[in-house]
Protein backbone atom coordinates (compact mmCIF):
# COMPACT_ATOMS: atom_id res chain seq x y z
CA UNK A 1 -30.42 -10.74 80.00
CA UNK A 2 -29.58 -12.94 76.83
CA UNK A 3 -32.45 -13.16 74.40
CA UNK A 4 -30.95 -13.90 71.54
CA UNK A 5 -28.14 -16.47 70.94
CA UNK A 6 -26.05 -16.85 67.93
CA UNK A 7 -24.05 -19.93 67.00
CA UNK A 8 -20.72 -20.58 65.08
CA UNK A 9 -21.11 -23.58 62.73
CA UNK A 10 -18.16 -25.74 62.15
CA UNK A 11 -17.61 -28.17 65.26
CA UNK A 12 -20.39 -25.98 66.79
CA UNK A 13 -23.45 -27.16 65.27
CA UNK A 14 -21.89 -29.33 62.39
CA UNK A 15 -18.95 -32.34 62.93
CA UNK A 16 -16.30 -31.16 60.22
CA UNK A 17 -14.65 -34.66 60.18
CA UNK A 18 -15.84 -35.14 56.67
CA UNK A 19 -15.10 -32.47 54.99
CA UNK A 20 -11.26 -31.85 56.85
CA UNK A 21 -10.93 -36.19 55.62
CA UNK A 22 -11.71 -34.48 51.52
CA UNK A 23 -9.42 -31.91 52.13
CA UNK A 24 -7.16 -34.17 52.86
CA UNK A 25 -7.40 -36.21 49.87
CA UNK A 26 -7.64 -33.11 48.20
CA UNK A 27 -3.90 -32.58 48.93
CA UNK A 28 -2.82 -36.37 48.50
CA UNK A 29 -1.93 -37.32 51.68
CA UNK A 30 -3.59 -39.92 54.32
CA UNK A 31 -6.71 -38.20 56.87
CA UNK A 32 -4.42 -39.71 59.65
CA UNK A 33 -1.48 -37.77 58.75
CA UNK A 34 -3.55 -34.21 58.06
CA UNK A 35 -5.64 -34.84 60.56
CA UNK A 36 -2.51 -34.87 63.18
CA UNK A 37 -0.60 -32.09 61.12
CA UNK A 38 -4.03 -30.03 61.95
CA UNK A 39 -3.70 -30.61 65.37
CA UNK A 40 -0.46 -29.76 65.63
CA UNK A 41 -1.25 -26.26 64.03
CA UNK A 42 -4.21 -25.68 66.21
CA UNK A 43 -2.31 -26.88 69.61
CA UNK A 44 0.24 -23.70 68.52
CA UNK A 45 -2.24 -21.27 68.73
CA UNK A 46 -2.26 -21.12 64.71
CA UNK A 47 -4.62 -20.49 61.47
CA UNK A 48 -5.85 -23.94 60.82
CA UNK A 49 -5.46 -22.50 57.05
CA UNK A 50 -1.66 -23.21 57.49
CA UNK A 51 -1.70 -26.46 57.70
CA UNK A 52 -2.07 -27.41 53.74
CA UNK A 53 1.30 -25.46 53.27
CA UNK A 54 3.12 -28.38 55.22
CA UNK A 55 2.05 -30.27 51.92
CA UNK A 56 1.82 -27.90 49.41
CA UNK A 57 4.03 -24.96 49.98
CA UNK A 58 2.03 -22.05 48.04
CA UNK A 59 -1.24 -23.47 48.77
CA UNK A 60 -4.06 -21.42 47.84
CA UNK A 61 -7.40 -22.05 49.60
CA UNK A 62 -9.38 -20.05 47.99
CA UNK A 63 -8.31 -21.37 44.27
CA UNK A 64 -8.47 -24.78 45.21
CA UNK A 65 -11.96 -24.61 46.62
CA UNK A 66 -12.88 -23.12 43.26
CA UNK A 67 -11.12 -26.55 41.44
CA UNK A 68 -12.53 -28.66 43.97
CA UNK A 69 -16.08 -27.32 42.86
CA UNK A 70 -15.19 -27.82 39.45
CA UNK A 71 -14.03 -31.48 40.13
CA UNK A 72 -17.33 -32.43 41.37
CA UNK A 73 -15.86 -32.62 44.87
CA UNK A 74 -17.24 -29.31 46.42
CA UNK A 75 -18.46 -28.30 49.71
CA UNK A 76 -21.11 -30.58 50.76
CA UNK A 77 -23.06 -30.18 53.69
CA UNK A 78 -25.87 -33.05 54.56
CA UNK A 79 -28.14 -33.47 57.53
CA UNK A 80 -25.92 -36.29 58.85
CA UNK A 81 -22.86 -33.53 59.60
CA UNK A 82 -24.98 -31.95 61.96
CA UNK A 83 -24.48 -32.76 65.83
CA UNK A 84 -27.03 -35.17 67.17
CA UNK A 85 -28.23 -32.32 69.68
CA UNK A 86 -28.85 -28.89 67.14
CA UNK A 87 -32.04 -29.68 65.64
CA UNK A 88 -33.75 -30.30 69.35
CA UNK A 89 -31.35 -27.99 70.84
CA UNK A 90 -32.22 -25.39 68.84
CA UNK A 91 -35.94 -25.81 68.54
CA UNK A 92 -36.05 -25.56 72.09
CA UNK A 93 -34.34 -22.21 72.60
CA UNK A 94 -37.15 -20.51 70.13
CA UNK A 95 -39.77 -22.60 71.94
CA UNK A 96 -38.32 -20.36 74.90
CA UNK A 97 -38.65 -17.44 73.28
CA UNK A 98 -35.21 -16.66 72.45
CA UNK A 99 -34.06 -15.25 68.87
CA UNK A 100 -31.72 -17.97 67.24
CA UNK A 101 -29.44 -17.38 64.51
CA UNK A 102 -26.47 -18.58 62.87
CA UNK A 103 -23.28 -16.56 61.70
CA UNK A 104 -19.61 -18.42 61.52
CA UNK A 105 -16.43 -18.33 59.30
CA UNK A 106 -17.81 -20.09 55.98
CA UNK A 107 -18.40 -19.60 52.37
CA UNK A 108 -21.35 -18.05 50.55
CA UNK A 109 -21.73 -21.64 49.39
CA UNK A 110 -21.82 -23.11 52.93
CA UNK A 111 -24.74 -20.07 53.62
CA UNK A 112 -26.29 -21.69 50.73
CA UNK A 113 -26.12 -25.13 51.77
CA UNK A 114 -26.85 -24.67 55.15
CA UNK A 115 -30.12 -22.42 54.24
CA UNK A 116 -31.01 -25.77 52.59
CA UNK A 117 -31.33 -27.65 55.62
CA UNK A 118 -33.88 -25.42 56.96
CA UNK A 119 -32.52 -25.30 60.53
CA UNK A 120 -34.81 -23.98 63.22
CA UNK A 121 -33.09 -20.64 63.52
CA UNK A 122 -34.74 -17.00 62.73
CA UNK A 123 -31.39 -16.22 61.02
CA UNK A 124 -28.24 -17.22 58.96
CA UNK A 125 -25.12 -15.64 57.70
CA UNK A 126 -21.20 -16.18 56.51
CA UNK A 127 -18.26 -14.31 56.74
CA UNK A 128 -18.28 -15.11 52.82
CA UNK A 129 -21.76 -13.12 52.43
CA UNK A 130 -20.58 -10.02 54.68
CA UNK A 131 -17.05 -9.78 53.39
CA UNK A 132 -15.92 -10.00 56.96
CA UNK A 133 -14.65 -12.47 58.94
CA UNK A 134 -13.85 -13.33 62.86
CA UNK A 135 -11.76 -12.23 64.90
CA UNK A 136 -12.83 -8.97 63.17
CA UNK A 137 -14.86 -6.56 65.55
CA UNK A 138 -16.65 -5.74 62.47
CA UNK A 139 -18.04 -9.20 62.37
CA UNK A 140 -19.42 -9.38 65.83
CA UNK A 141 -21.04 -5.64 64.88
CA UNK A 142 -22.45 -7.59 61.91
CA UNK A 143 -23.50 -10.39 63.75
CA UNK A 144 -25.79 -8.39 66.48
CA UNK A 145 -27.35 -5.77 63.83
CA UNK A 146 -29.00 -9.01 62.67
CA UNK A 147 -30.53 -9.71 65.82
CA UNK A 148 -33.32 -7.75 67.12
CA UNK A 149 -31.49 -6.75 70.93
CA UNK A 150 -30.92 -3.49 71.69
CA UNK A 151 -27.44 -4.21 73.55
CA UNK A 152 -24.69 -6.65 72.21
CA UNK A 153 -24.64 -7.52 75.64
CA UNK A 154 -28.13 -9.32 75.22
CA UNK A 155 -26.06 -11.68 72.70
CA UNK A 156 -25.06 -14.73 73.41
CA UNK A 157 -22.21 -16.32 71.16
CA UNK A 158 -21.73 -19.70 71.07
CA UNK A 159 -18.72 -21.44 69.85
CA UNK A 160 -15.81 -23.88 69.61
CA UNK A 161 -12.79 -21.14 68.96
CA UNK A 162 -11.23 -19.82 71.89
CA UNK A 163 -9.85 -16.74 69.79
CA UNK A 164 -12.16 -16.53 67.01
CA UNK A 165 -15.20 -17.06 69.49
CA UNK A 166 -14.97 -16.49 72.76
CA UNK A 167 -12.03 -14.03 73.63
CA UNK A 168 -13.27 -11.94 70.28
CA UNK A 169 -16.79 -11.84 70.85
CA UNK A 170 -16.55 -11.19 74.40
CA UNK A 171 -14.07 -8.52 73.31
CA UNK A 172 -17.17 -6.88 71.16
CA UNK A 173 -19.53 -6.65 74.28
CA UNK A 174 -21.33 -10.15 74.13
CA UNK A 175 -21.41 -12.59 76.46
CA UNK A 176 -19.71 -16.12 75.02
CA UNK A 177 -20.14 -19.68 75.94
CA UNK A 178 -17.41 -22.13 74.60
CA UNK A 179 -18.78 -25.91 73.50
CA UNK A 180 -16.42 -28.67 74.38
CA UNK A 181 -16.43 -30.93 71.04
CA UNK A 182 -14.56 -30.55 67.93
CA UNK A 183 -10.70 -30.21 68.64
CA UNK A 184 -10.53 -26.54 69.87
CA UNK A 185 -13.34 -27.29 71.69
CA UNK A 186 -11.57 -29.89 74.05
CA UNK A 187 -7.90 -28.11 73.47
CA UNK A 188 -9.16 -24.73 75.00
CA UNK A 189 -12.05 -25.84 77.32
CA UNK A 190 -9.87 -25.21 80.03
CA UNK A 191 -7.27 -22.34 78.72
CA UNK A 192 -6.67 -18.96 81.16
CA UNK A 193 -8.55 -17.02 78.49
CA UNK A 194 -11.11 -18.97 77.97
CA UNK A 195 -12.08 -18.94 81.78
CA UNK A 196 -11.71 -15.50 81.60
CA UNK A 197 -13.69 -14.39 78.94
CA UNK A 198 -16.26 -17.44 78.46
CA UNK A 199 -19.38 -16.80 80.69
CA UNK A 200 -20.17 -21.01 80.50
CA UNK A 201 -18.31 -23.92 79.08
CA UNK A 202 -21.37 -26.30 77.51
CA UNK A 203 -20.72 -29.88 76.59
CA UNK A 204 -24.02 -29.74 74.70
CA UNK A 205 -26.80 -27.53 72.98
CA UNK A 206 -29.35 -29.06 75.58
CA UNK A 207 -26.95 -27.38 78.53
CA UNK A 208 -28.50 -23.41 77.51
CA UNK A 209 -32.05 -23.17 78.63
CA UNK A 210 -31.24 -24.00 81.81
CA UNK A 211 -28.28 -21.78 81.91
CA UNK A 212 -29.46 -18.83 79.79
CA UNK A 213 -33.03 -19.37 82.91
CA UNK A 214 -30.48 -19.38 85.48
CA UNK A 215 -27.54 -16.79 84.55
């Protein structure tokens, strides 16, 4: 029985649009033509990293998030990234009585932003505060000590990735539901592994109670 569900964040419970279009003129070229360069990577079954090196052979992420901070252009995350659906969606889960928490592939800064919203989640981690990141077993390990189950199987992961999300989570002993938004979401909503390894496909936050009552 799930009783506590944990949610990846970008194109999961926030719309990365904005901060992909900085990126973008980050690296000097048109949001149109990263944007489709992005898809191109993600449609092969690639690092989404990869893409700035169609630009900027070399590119370092890392260092030029550090410039981009200095630049006065940093990571930003506001209330108006968030999906229309998380606040209410996730309210309603704890109003349930199910432990809700948040754990995805992001920066200590994004933690820190994020813990600034004050979502309506009992907890809230990054790959950038545990040194660990998905697909990494060790990450999923990470992600259900901070619950209080007993089983990983009493975990519900909820994401956009079908590697990073489902078929690795699933893969760690939890059970995996795969939102159709964002464009992984929609690419993968209907891949062979996906099907195998996702216990729903959820076109909305809203969509769990009735599932996580029924299943």
């Amino acid at each position: 029985m799930v009783t506590a569900v944990m949610f990846d964040v970008g194109e999961t419970l926030l719309d990365d649009s904005r901060e992909w279009g900085a990126w973008a003129d980050w690296v000097g070229v048109s949001r149109h033509t990263f944007s489709t360069v992005l898809g191109a990577v993600t449609a092969a079954g690639r690092d989404n990293a990869e893409t700035f090196q169609y630009f900027r052979p070399g590119f370092d992420v890392a260092r030029e998030r550090r410039l981009r901070e200095e630049a006065g252009v940093g990571e930003r995350i506001e209330e108006g990234d968030l999906y229309p659906d998380v606040r209410a969606g996730l309210t309603r889960l704890r109003e349930l009585g199910v432990w809700v928490g948040v754990a995805g592939n992001q920066t200590a800064r994004a933690a820190e932003l994020l813990r600034g919203l004050k979502l309506p989640v009992d907890g809230l981690a990054t790959s950038g505060e545990w040194g660990v990141a998905k697909p990494a077993a060790e990450f999923f390990e990470r992600v259900v000590e901070m619950t209080p189950v007993a089983a990983a199987g009493d975990v519900l992961y909820v994401g956009d990735h079908r590697d990073n999300d489902v078929v690795a989570a699933k893969a760690a002993g939890l059970r995996t539901a795969l939102i159709r938004r964002g464009p992984w979401g929609y690419l993968w909503a209907d891949d062979p592994l996906v099907r195998r390894d996702a216990d729903w496909v959820i076109d909305s936050l809203h969509d769990l109670p009735e599932l996580l009552a029924n299943g």
